[in-house]
N, C-alpha and C. Protein backbone atom coordinates (compact mmCIF):
# COMPACT_ATOMS: atom_id res chain seq x y z
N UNK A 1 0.82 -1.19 0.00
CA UNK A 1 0.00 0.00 0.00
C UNK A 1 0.86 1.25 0.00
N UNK A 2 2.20 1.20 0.38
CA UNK A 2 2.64 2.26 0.42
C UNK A 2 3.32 2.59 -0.61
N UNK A 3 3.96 1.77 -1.56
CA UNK A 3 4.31 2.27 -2.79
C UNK A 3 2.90 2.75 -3.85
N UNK A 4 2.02 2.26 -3.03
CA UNK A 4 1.06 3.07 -4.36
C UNK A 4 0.83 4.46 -4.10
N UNK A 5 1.17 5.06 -3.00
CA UNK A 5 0.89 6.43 -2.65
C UNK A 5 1.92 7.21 -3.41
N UNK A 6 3.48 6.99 -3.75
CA UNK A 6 3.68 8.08 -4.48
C UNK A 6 3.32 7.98 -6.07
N UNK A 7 2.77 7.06 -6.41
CA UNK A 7 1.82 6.90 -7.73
C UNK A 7 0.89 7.80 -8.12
N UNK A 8 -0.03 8.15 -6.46
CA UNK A 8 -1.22 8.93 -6.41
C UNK A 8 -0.61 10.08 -6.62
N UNK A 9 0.47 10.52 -6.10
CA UNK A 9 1.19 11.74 -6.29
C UNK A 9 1.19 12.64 -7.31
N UNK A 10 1.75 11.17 -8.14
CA UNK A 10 2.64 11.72 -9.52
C UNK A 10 1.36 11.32 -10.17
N UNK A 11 -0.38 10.90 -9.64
CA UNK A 11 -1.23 11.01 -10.47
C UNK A 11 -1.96 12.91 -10.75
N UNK A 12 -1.84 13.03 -9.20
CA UNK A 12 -2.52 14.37 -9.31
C UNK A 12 -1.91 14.97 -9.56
N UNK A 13 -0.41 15.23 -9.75
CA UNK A 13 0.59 16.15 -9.99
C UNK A 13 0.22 16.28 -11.89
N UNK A 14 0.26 15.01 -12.24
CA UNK A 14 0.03 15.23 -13.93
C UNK A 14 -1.49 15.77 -14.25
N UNK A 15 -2.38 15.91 -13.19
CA UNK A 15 -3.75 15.76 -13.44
C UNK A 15 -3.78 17.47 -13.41
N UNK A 16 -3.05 18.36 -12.06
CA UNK A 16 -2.97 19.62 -12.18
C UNK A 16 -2.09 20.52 -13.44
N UNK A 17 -0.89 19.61 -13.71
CA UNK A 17 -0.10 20.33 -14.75
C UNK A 17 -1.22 20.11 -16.02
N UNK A 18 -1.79 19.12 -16.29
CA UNK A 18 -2.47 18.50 -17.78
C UNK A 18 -3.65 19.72 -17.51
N UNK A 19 -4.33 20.18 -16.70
CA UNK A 19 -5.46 21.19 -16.59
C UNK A 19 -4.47 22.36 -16.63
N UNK A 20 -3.41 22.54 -16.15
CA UNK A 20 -2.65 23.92 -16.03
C UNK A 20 -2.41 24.28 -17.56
N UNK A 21 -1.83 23.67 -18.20
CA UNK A 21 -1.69 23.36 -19.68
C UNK A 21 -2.33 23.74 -20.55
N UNK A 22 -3.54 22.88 -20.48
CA UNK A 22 -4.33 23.49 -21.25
C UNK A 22 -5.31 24.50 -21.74
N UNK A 23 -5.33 25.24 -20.28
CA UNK A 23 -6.10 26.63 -19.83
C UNK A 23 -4.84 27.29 -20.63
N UNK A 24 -3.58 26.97 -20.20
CA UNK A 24 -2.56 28.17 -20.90
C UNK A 24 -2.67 28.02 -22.62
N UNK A 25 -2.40 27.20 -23.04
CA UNK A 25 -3.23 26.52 -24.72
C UNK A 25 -4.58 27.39 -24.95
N UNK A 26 -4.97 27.12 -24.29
CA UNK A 26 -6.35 27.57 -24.98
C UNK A 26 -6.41 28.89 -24.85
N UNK A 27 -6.10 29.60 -23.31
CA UNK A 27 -5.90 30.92 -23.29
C UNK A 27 -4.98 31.93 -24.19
N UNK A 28 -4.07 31.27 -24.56
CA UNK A 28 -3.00 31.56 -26.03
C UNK A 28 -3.62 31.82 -27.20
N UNK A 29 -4.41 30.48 -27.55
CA UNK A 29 -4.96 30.04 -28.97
C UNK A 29 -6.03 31.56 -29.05
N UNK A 30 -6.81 31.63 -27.78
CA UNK A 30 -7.97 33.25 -27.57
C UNK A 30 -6.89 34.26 -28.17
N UNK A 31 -6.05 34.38 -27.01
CA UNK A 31 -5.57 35.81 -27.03
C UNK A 31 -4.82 35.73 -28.54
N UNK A 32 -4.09 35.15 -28.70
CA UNK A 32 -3.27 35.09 -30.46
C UNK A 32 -4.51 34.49 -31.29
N UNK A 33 -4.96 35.24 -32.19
CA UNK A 33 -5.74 34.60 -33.24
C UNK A 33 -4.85 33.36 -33.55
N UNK A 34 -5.41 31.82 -33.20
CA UNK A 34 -4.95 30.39 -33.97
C UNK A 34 -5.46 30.79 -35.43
N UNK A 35 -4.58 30.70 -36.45
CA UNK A 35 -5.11 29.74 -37.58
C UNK A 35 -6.59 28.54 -37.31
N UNK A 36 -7.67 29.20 -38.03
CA UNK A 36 -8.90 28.33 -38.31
C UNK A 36 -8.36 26.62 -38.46
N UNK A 37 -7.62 26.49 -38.96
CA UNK A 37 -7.21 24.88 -39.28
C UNK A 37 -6.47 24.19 -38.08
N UNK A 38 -6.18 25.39 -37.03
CA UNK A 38 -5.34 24.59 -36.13
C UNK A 38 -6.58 24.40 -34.76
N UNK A 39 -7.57 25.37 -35.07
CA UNK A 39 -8.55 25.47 -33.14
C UNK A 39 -9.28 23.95 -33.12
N UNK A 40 -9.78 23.53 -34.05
CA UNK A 40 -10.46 22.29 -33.69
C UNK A 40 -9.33 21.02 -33.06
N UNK A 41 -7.73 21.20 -33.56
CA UNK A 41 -6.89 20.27 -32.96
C UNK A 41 -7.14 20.67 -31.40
N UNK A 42 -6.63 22.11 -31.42
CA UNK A 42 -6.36 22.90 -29.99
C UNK A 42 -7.47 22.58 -29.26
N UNK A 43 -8.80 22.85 -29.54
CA UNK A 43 -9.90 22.68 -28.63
C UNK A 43 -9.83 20.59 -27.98
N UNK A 44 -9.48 20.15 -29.45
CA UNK A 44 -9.77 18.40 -28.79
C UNK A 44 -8.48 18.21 -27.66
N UNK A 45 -7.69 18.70 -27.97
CA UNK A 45 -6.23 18.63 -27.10
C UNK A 45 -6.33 19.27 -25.85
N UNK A 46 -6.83 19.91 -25.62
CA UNK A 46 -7.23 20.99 -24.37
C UNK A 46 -8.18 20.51 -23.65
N UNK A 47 -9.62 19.44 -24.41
CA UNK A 47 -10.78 18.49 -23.36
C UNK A 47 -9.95 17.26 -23.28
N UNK A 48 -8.72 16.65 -24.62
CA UNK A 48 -8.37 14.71 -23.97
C UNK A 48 -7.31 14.99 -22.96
N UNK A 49 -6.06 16.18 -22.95
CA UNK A 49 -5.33 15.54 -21.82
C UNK A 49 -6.15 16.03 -20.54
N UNK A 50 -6.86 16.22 -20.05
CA UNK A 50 -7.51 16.65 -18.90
C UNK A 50 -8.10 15.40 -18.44
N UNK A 51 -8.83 14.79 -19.77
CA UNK A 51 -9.52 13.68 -19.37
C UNK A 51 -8.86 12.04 -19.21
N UNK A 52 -7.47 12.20 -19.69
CA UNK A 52 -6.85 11.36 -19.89
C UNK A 52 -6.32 11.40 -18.21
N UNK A 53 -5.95 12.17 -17.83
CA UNK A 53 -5.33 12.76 -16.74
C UNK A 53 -6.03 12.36 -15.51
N UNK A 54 -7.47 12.70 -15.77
CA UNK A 54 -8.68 12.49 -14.57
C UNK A 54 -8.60 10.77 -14.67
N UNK A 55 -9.07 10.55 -15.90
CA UNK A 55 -9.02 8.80 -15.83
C UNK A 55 -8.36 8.17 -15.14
N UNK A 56 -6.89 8.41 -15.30
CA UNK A 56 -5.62 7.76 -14.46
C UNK A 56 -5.54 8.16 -13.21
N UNK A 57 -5.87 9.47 -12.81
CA UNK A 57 -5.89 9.53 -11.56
C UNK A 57 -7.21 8.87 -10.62
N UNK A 58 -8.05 8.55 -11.34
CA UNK A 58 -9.46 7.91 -10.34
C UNK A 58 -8.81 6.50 -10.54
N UNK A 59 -8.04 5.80 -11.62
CA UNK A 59 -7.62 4.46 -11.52
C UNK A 59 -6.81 4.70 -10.35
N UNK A 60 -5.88 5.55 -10.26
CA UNK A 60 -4.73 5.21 -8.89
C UNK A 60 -5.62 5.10 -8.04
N UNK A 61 -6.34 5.98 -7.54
CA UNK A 61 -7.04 6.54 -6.46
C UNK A 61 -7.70 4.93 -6.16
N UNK A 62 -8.62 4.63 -6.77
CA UNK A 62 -9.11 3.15 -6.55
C UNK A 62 -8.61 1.93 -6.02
N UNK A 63 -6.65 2.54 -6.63
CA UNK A 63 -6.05 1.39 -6.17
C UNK A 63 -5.21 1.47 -4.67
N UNK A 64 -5.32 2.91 -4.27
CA UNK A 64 -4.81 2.98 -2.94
C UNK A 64 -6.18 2.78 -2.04
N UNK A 65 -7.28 3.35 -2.43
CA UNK A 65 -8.53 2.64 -1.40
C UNK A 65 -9.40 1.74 -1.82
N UNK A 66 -8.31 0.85 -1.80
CA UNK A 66 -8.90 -0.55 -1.41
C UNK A 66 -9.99 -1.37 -1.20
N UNK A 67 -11.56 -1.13 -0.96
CA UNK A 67 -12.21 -1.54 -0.48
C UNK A 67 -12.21 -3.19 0.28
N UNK A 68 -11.46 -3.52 -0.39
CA UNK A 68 -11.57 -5.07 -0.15
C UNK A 68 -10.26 -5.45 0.77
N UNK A 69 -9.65 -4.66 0.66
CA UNK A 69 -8.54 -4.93 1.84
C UNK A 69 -8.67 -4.07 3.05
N UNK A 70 -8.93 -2.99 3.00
CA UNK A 70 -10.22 -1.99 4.02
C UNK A 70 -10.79 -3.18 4.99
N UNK A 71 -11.29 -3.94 4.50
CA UNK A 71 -12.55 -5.12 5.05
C UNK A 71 -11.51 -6.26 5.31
N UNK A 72 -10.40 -6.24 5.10
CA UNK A 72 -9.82 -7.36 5.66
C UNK A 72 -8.80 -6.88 6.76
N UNK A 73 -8.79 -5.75 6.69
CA UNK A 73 -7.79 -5.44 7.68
C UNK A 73 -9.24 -5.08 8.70
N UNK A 74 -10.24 -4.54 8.64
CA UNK A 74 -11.07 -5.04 9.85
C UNK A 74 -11.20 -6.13 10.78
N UNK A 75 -11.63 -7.23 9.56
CA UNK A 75 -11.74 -8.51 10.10
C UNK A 75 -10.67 -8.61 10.82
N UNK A 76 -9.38 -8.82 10.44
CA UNK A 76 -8.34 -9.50 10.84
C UNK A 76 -7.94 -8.10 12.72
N UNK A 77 -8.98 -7.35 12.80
CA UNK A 77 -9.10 -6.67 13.74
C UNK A 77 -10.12 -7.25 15.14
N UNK A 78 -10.83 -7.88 14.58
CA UNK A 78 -12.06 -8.77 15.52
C UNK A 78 -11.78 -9.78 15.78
N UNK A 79 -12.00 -10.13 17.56
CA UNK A 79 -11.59 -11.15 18.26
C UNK A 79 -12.30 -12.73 17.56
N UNK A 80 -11.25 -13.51 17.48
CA UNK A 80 -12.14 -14.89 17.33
C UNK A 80 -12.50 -15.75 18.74
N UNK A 81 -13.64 -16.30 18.65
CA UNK A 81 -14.52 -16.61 19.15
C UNK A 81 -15.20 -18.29 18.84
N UNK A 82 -15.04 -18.94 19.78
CA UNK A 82 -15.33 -20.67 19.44
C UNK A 82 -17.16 -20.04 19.02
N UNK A 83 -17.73 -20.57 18.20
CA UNK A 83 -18.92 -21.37 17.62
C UNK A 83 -19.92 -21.16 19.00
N UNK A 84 -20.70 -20.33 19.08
CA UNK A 84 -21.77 -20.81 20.40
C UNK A 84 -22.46 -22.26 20.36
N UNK A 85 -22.86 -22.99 19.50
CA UNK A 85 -22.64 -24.03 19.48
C UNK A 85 -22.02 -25.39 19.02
N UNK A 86 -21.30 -24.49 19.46
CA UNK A 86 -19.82 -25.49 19.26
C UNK A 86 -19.59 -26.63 17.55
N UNK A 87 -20.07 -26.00 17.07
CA UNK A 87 -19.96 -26.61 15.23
C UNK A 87 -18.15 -26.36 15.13
């Protein structure tokens, strides 16, 4: 579990630069008239790495909380106990 945390790191770290990015892109492409032939690249490039970015970071994220090991490190927290009737 603990090597997946600097994963999460370097997930949100790419998730803020990939949104930082592309606000500066797009805010460029506004302020400098783009060439007509280049805004439809600029606009798709400016919504996929954001989303590419978010994707990977909800995969890390999923894989540091665990649900299913969450629930086993409970269990393995609760006293055992013989069978009340003794099966």
């Amino acid at each position: 579990m603990l090597s997946r945390r600097p994963s999460a790191r370097v997930a949100w770290s790419f998730a803020a630069l990939a949104a930082a990015m592309s606000a500066g892109l797009l805010s460029a492409a506004v302020l400098v008239p783009a060439p007509p032939v280049v805004v439809p690249f600029v606009i798709v490039a400016c919504l996929a790495c954001p989303m590419a970015a978010a994707y990977e970071l909800a995969r890390t994220l999923a894989a540091v909380r665990d649900p299913a090991g969450e629930l086993r490190r409970e269990l393995d927290r609760l006293p055992e106990i013989p069978h009340p009737l003794g099966l």
